[in-house]
C-alpha atoms as a PDB file:
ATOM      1  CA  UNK A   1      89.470 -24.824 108.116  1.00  0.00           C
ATOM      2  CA  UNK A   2      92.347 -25.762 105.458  1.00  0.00           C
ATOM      3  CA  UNK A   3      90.063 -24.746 102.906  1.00  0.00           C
ATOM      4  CA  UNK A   4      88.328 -21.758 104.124  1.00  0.00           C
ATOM      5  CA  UNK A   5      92.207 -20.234 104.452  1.00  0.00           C
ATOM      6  CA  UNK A   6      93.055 -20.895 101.136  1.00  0.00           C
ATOM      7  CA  UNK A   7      89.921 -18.963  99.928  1.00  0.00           C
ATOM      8  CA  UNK A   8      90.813 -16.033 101.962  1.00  0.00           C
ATOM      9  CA  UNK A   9      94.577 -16.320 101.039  1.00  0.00           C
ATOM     10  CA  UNK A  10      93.545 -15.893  96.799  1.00  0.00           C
ATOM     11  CA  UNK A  11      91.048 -13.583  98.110  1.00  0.00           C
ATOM     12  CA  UNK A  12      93.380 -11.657  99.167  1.00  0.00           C
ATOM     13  CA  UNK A  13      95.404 -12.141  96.382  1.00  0.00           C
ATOM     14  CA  UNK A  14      92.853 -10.732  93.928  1.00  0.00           C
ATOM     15  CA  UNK A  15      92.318  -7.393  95.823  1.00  0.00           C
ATOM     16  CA  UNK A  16      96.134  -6.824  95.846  1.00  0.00           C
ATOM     17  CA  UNK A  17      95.890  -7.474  92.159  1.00  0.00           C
ATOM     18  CA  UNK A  18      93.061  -5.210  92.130  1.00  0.00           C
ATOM     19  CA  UNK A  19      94.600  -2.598  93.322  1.00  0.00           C
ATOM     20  CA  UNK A  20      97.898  -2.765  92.133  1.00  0.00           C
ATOM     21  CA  UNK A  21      96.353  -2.384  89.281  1.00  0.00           C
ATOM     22  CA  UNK A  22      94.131   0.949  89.487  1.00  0.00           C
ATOM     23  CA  UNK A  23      97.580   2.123  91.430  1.00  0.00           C
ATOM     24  CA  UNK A  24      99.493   1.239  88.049  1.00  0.00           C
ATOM     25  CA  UNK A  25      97.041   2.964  86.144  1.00  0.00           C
ATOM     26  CA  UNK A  26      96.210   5.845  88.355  1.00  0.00           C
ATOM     27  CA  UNK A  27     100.134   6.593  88.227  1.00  0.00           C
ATOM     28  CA  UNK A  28     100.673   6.107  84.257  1.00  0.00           C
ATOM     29  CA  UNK A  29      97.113   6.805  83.340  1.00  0.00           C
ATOM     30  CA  UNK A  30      96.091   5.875  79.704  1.00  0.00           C
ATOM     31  CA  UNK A  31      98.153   7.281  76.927  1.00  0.00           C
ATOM     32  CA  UNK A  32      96.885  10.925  75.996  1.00  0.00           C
ATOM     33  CA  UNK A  33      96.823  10.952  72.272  1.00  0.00           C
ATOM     34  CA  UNK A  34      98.687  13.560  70.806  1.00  0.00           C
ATOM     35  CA  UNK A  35     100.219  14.787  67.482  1.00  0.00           C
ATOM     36  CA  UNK A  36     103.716  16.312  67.518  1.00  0.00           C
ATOM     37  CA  UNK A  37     105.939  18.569  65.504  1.00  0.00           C
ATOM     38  CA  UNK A  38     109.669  18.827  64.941  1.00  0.00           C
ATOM     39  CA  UNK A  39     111.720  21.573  65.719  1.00  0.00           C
ATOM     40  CA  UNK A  40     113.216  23.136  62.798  1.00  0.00           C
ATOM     41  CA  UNK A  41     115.854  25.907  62.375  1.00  0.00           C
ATOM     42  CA  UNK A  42     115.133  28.159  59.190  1.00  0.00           C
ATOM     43  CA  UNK A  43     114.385  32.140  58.595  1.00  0.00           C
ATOM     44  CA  UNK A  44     111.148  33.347  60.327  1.00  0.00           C
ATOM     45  CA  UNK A  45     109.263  36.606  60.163  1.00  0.00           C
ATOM     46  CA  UNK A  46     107.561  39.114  63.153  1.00  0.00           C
ATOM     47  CA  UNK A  47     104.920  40.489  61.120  1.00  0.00           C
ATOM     48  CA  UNK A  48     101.891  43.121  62.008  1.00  0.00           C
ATOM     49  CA  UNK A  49      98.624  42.618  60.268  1.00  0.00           C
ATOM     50  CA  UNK A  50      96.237  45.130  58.979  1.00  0.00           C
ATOM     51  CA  UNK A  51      93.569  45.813  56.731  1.00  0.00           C
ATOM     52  CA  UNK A  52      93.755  48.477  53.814  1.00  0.00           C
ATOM     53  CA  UNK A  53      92.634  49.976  50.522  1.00  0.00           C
ATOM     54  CA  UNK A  54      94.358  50.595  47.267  1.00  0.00           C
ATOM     55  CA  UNK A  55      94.588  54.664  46.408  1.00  0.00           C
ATOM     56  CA  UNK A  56      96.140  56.377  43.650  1.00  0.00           C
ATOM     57  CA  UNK A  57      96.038  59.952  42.273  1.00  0.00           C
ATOM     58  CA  UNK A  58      92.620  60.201  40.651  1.00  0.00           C
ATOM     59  CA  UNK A  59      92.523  62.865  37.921  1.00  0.00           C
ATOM     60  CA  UNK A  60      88.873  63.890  37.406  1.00  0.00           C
ATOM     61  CA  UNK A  61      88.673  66.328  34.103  1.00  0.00           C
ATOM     62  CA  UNK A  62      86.637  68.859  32.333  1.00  0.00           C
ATOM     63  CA  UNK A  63      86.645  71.983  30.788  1.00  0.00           C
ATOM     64  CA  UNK A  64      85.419  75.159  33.392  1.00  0.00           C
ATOM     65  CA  UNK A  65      83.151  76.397  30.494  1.00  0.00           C
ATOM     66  CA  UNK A  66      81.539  73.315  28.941  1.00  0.00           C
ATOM     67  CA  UNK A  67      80.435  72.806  25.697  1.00  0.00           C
ATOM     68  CA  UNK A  68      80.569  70.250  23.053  1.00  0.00           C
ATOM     69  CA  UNK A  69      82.788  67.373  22.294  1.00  0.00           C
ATOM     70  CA  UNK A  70      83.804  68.218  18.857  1.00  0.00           C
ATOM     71  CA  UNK A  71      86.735  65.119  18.995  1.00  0.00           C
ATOM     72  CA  UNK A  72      87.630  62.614  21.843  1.00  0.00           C
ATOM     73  CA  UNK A  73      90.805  61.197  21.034  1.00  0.00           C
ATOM     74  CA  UNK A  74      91.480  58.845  23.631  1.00  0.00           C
ATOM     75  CA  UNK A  75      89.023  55.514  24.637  1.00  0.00           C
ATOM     76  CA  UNK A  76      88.913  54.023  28.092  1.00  0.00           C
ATOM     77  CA  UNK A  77      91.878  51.677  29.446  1.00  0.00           C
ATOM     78  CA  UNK A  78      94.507  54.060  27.252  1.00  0.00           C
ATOM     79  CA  UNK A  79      97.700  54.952  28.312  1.00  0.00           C
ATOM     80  CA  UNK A  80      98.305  58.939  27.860  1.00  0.00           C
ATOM     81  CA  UNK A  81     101.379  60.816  29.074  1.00  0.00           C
ATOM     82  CA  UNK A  82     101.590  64.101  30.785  1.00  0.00           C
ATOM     83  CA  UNK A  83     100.272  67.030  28.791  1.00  0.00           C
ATOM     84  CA  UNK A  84      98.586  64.844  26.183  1.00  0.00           C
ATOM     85  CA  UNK A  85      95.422  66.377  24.360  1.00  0.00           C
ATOM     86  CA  UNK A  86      92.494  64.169  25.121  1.00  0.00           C
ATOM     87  CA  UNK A  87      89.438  66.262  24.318  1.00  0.00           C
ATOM     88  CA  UNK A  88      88.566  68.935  22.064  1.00  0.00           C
ATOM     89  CA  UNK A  89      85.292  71.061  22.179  1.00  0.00           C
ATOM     90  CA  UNK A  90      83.432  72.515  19.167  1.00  0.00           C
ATOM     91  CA  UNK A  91      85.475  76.423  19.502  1.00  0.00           C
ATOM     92  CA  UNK A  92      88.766  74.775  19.399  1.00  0.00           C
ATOM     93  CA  UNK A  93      90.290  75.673  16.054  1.00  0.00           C
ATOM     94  CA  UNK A  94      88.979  79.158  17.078  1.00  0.00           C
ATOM     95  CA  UNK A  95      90.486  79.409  20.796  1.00  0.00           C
ATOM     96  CA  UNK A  96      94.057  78.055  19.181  1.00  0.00           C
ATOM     97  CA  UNK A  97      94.119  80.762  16.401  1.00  0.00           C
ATOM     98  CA  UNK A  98      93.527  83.451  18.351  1.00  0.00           C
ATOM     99  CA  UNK A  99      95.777  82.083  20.826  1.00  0.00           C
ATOM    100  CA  UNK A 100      98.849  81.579  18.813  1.00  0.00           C
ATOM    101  CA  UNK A 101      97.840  85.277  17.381  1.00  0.00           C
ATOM    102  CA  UNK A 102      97.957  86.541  20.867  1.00  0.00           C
ATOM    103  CA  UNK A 103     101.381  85.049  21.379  1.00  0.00           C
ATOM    104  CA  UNK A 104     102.627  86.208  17.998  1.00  0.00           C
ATOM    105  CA  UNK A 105     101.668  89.626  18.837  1.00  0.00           C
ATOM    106  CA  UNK A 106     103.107  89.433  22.892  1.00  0.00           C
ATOM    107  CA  UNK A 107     106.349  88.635  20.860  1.00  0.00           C
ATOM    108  CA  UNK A 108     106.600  91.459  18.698  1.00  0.00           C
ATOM    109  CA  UNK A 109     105.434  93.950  21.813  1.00  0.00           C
ATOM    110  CA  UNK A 110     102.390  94.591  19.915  1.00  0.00           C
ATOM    111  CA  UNK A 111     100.339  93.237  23.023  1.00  0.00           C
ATOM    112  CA  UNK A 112      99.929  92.557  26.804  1.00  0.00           C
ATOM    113  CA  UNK A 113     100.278  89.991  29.197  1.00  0.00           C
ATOM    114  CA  UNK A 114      96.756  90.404  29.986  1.00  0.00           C
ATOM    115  CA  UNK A 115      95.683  89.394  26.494  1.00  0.00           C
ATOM    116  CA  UNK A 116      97.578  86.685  26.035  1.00  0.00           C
ATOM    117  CA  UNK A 117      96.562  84.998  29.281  1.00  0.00           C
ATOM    118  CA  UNK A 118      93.065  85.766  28.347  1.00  0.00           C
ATOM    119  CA  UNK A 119      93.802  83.943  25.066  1.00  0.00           C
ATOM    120  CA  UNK A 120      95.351  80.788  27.061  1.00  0.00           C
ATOM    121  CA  UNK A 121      92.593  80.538  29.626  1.00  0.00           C
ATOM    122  CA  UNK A 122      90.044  80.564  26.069  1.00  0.00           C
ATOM    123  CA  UNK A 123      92.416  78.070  24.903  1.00  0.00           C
ATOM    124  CA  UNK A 124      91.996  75.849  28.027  1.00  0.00           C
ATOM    125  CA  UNK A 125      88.548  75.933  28.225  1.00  0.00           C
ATOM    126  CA  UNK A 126      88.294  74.639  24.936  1.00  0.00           C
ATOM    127  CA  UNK A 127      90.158  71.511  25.652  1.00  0.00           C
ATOM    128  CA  UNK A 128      91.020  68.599  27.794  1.00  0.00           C
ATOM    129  CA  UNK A 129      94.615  67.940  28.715  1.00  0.00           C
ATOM    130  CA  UNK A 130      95.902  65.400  30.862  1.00  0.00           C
ATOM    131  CA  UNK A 131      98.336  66.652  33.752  1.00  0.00           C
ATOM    132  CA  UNK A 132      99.807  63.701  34.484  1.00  0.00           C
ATOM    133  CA  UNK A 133     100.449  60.349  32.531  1.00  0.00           C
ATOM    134  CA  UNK A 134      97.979  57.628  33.418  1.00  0.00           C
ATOM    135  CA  UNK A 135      95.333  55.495  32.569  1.00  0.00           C
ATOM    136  CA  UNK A 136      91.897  56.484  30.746  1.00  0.00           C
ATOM    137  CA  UNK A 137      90.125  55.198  33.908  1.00  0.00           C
ATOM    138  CA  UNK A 138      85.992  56.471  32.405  1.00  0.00           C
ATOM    139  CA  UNK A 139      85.084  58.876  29.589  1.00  0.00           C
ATOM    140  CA  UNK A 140      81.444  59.884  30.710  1.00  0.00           C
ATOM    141  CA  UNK A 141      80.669  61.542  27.084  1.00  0.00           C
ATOM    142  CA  UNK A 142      80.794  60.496  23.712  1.00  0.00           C
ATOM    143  CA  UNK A 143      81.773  62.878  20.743  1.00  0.00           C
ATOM    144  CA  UNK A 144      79.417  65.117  19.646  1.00  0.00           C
ATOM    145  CA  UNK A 145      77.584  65.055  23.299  1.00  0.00           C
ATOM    146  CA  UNK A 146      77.229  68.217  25.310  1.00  0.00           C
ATOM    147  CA  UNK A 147      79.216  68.485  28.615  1.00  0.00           C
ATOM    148  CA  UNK A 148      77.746  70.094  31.643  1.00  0.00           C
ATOM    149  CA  UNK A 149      80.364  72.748  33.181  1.00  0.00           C
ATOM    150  CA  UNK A 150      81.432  71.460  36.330  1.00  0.00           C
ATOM    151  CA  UNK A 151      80.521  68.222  35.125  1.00  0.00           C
ATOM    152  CA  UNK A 152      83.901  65.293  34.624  1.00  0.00           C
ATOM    153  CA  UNK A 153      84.160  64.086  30.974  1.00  0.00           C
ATOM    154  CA  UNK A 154      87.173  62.175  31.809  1.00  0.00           C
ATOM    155  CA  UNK A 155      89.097  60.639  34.648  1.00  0.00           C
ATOM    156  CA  UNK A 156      92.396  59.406  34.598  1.00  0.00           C
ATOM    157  CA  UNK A 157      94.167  57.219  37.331  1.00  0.00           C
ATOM    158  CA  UNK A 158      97.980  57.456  37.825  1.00  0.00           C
ATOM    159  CA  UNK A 159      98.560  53.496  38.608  1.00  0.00           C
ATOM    160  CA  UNK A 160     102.270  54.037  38.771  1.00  0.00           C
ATOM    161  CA  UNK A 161     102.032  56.174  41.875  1.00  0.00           C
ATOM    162  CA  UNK A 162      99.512  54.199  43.556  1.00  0.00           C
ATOM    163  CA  UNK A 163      99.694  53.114  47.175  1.00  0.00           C
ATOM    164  CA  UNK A 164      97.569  51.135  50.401  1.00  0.00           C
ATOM    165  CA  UNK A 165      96.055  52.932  52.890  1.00  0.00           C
ATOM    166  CA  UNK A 166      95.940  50.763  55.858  1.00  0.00           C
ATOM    167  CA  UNK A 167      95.045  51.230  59.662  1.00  0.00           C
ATOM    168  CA  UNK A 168      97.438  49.531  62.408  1.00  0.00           C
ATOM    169  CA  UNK A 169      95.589  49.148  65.823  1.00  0.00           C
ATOM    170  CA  UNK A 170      97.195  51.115  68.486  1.00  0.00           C
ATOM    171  CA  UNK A 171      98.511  47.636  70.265  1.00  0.00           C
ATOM    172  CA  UNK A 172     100.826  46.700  67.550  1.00  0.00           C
ATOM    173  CA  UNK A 173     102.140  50.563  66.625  1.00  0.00           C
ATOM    174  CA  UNK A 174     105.176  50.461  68.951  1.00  0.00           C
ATOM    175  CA  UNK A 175     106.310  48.021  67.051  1.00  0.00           C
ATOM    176  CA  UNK A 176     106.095  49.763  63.845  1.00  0.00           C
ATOM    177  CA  UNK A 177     108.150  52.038  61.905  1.00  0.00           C
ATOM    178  CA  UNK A 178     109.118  53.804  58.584  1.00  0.00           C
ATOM    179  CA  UNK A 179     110.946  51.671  56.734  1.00  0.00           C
ATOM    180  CA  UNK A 180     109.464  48.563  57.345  1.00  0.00           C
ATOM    181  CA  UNK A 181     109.001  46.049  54.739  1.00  0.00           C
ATOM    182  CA  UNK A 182     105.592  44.646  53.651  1.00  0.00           C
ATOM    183  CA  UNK A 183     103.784  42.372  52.193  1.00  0.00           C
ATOM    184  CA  UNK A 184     100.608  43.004  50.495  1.00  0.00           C
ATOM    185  CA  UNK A 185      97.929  40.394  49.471  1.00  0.00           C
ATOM    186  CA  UNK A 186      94.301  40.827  47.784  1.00  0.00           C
ATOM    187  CA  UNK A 187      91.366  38.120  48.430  1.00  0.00           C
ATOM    188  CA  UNK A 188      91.430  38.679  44.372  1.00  0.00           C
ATOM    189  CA  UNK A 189      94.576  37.259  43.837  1.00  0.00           C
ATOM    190  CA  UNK A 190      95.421  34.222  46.273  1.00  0.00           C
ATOM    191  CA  UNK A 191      98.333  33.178  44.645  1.00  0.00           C
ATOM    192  CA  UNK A 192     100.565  36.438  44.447  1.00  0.00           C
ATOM    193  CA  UNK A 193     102.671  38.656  47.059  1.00  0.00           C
ATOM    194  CA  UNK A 194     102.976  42.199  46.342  1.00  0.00           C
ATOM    195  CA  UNK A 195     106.314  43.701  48.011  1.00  0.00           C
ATOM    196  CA  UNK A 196     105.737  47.169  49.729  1.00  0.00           C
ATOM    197  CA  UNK A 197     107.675  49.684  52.222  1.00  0.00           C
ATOM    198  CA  UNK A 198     105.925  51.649  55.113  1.00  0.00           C
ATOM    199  CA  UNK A 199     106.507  55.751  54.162  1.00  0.00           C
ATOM    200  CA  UNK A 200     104.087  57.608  56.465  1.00  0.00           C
ATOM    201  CA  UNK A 201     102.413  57.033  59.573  1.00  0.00           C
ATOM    202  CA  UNK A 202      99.537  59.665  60.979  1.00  0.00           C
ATOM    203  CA  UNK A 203     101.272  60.906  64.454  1.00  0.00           C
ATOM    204  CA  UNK A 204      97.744  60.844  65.984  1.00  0.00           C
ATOM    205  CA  UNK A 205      95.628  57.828  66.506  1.00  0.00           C
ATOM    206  CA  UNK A 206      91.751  57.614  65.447  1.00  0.00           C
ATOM    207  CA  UNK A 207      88.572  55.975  65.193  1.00  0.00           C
ATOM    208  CA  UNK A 208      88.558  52.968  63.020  1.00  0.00           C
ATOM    209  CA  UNK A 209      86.992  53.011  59.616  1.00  0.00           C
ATOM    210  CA  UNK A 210      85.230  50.674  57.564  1.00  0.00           C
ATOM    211  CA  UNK A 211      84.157  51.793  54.343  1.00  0.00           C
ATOM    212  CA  UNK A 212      85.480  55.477  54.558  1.00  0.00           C
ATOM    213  CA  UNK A 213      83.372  56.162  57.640  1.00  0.00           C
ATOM    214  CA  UNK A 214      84.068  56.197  61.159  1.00  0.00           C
ATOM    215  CA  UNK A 215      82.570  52.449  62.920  1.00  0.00           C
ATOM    216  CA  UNK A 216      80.666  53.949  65.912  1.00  0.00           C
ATOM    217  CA  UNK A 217      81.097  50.485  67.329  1.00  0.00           C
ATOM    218  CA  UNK A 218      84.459  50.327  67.778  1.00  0.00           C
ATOM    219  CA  UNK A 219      86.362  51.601  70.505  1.00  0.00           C
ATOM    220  CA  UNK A 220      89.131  51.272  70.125  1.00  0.00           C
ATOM    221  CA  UNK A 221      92.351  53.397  68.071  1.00  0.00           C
ATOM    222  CA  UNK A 222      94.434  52.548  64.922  1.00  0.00           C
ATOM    223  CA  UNK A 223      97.235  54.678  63.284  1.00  0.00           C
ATOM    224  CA  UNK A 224      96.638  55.319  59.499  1.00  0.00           C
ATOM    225  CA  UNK A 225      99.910  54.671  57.533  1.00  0.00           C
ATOM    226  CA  UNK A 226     100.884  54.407  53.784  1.00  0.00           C
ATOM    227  CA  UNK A 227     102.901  52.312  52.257  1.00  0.00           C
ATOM    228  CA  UNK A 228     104.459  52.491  48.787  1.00  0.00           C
ATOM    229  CA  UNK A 229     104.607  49.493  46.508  1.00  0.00           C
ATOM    230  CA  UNK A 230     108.079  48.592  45.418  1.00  0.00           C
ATOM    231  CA  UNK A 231     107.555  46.464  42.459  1.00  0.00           C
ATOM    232  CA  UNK A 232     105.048  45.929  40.181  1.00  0.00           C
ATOM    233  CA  UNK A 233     101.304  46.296  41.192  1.00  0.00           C
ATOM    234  CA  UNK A 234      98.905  46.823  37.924  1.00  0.00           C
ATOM    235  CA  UNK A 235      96.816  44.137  39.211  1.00  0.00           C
ATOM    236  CA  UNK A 236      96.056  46.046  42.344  1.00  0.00           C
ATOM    237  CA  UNK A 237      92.985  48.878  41.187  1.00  0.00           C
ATOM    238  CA  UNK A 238      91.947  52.037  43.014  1.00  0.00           C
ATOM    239  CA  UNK A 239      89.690  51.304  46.120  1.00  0.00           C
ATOM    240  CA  UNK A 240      90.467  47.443  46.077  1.00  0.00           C
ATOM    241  CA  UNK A 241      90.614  45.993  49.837  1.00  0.00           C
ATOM    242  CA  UNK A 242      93.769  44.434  50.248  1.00  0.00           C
ATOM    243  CA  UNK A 243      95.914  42.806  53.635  1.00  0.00           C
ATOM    244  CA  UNK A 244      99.038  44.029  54.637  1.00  0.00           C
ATOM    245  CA  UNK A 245     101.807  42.213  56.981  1.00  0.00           C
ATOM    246  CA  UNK A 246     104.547  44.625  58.031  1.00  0.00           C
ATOM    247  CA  UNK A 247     107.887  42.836  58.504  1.00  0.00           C
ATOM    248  CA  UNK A 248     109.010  44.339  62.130  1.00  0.00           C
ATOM    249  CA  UNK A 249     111.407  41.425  62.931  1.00  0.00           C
ATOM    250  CA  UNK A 250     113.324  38.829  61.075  1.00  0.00           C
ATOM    251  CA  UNK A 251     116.274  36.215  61.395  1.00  0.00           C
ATOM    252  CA  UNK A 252     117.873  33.921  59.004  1.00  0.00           C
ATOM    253  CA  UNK A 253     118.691  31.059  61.773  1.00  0.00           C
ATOM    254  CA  UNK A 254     115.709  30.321  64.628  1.00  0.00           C
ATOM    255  CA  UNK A 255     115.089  27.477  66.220  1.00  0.00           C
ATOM    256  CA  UNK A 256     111.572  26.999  65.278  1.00  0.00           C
ATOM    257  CA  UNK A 257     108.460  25.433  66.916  1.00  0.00           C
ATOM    258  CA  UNK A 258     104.722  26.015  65.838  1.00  0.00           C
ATOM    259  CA  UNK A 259     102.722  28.287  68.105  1.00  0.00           C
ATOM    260  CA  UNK A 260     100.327  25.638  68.468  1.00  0.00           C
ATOM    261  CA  UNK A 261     102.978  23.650  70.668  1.00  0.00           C
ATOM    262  CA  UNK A 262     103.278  26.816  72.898  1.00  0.00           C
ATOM    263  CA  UNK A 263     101.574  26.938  76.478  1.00  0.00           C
ATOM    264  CA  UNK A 264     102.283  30.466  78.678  1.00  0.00           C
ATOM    265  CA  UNK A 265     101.524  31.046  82.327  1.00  0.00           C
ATOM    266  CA  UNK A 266     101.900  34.289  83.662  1.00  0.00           C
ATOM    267  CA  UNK A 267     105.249  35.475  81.673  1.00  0.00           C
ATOM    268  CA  UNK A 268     106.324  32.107  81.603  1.00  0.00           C
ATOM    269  CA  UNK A 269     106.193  30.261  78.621  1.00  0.00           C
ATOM    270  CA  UNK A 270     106.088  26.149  78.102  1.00  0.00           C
ATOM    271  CA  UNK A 271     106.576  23.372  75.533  1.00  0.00           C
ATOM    272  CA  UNK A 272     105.980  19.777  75.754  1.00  0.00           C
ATOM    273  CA  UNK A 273     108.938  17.834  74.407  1.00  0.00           C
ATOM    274  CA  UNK A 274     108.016  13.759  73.653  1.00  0.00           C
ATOM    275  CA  UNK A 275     110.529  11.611  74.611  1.00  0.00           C
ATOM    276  CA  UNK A 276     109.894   7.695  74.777  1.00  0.00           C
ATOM    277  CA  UNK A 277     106.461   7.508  74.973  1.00  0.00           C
ATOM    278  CA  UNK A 278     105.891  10.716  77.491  1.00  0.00           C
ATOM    279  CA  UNK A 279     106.112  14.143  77.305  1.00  0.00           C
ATOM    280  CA  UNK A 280     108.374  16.165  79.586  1.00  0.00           C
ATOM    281  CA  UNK A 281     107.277  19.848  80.071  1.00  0.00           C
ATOM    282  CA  UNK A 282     110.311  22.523  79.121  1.00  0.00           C
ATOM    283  CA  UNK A 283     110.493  26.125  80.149  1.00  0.00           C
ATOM    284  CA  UNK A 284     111.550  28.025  77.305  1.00  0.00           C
ATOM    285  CA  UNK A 285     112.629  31.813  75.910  1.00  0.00           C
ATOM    286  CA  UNK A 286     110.692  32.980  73.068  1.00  0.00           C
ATOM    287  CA  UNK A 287     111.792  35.301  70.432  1.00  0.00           C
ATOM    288  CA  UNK A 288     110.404  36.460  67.655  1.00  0.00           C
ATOM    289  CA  UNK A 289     106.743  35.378  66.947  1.00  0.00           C
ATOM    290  CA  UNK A 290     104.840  34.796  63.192  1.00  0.00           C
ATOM    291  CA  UNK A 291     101.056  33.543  63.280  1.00  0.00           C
ATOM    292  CA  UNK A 292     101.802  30.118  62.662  1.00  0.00           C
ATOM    293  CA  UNK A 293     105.601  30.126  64.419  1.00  0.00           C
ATOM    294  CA  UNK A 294     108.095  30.758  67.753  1.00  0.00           C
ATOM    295  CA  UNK A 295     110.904  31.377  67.808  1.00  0.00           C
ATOM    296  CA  UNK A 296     112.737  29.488  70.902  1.00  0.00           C
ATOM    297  CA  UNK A 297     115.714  31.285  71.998  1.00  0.00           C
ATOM    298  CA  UNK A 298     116.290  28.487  74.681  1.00  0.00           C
ATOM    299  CA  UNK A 299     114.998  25.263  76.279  1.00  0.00           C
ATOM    300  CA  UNK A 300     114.933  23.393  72.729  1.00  0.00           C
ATOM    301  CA  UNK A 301     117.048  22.756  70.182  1.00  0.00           C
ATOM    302  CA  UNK A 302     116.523  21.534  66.502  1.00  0.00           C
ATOM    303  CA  UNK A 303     115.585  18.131  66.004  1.00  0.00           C
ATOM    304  CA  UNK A 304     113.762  17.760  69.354  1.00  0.00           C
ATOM    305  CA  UNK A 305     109.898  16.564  68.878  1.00  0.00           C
ATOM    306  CA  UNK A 306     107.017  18.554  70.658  1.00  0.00           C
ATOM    307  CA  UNK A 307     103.078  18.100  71.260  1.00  0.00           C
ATOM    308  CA  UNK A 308     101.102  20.325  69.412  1.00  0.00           C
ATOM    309  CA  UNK A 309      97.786  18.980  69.935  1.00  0.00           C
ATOM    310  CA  UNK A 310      95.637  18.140  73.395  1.00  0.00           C
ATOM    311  CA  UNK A 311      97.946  20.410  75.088  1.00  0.00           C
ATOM    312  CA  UNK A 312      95.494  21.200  77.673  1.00  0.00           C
ATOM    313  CA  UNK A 313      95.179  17.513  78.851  1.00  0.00           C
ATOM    314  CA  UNK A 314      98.642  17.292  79.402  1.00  0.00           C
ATOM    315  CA  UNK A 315     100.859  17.255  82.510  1.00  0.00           C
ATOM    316  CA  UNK A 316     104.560  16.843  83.106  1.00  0.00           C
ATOM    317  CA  UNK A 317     106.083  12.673  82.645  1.00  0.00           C
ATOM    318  CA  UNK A 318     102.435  11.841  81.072  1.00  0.00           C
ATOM    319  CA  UNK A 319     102.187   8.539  78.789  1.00  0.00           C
ATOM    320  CA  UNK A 320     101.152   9.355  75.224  1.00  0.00           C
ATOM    321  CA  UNK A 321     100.839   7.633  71.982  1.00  0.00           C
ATOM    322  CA  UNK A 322     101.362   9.827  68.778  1.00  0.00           C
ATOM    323  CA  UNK A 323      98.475   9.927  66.392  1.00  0.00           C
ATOM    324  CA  UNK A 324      99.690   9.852  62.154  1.00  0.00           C
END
């Protein structure tokens, strides 16, 4: 009988074990992996994102009456100022003769008003001037060639005076305004920032487009806007597709956490901090927001470490081991 009570007395034992042991682990679980962040204090940036196309004033030119290109004296990717001659037609020499006759003669009260202009418009039509400086964008004849009237022989882009065209989506425009600082950015060029300014924004909201035509698709409302470019900007060319991020908020000093670390309920928003192998969840007040960034106004302070990744498996006091 001795030895039958012994057997139940380590039986016994070994079930306690047992379950002290799925106890243990039911209350500490196994370690969540996890990999954390520290929180940093440094400038950060409330930006609005958009989508938008490179315009500029686009000087398509030609002579109302036609006729042939007796001299072209400009060549494609040129630089001409305002009022240079670009293009002269075959009746040239004749239109400025009688022209500075005209004038000569309007001088000395020997004619009208009437004739003279009549002289300048012959004048005009017998030439191509440019009436603003630019950029030879496309000549579309060659000397000697016939132009159609009505027809462009030459267009020429003002680069200097360029600026995006860009559409903000009607959830973001309250927090837009003039004046805003942006940042422009082209697919083309990875590697460069162009720096911008917000100037105009349409006071009534419309259909998106894509391409210059209204998406049928899409319901929803953006506000055109332009924006001005504030330094230099030849790279950028007429009709490129570029991004925009218009600066609305900014700080020197935030404490900063990455948005990845951030969990909201309701209007309540949530970070877990790591602290000696667990993570303790933290109410905290946001401030200003990036895409990658938070700002924490409270409930953290630099130097503290937080989970940024399994977030969702989490719960407050949980064990966790931090992955490299």
């Amino acid at each position: 009988m001795k030895t039958d009570n012994k057997w139940v007395r380590i039986g016994i034992g070994i079930v306690a074990l047992i379950i002290i042991y799925f106890v243990f682990k039911y209350i500490n679980g196994n370690p969540i992996p996890i990999k954390s962040a520290l929180v940093s204090r440094g400038p950060l940036e409330q930006v609005v994102s958009a989508s938008g196309v490179v315009d500029a004033p686009v000087y398509e030119l030609s002579a109302k009456m036609g006729g042939r290109i007796a001299d072209l004296k400009v060549k494609e990717g040129g630089w001409v100022e305002k009022g240079a001659l670009l293009a002269t037609f075959d009746n040239y020499d004749q239109a400025r003769n009688e022209y500075l006759r005209a004038r000569q003669l309007f001088n000395d009260g020997a004619a009208s008003q009437q004739a003279l202009d009549a002289a300048k418009t012959n004048l005009d039509s017998a030439r191509i001037i440019a009436p603003q400086a630019g950029v030879v964008a496309k000549i579309n004849y060659d000397e000697g060639e016939t132009v159609v009237p009505g027809s462009y022989a030459v267009v020429v882009v003002n680069y200097d005076k360029s600026w995006v065209e860009a559409q903000i989506d009607e959830i973001d425009i309250a927090g837009v305004k003039i004046g805003d600082k942006v940042k422009v950015t082209s697919d083309v060029y990875p590697d460069k920032t162009f720096e911008g300014e917000l100037y105009w924004i349409a006071p009534l909201a419309e259909l998106r487009k894509v391409g210059g035509r209204v998406k049928m698709d899409e319901e929803s409302y953006v506000f055109p806007c332009k924006i001005k470019f504030l330094g230099k900007h030849d790279e950028l060319k007429v009709n490129m597709s570029v991004n925009v991020e218009i600066v609305t908020k900014k700080t020197a000093e935030a404490v900063i956490v990455p948005r990845e670390a951030l969990m909201s309920t309701d209007d309540t928003f949530s970070v877990f901090a790591v602290k000696g192998g667990r993570v303790y969840q933290n109410n905290i007040q946001v401030g200003i927001r990036s895409y990658s960034s938070i700002e924490v106004v409270s409930g953290l302070k630099e130097g503290d470490i937080v989970a940024i990744t399994n977030i969702l498996k989490l719960k407050d006091k949980a064990r966790i081991s931090i992955e490299k």
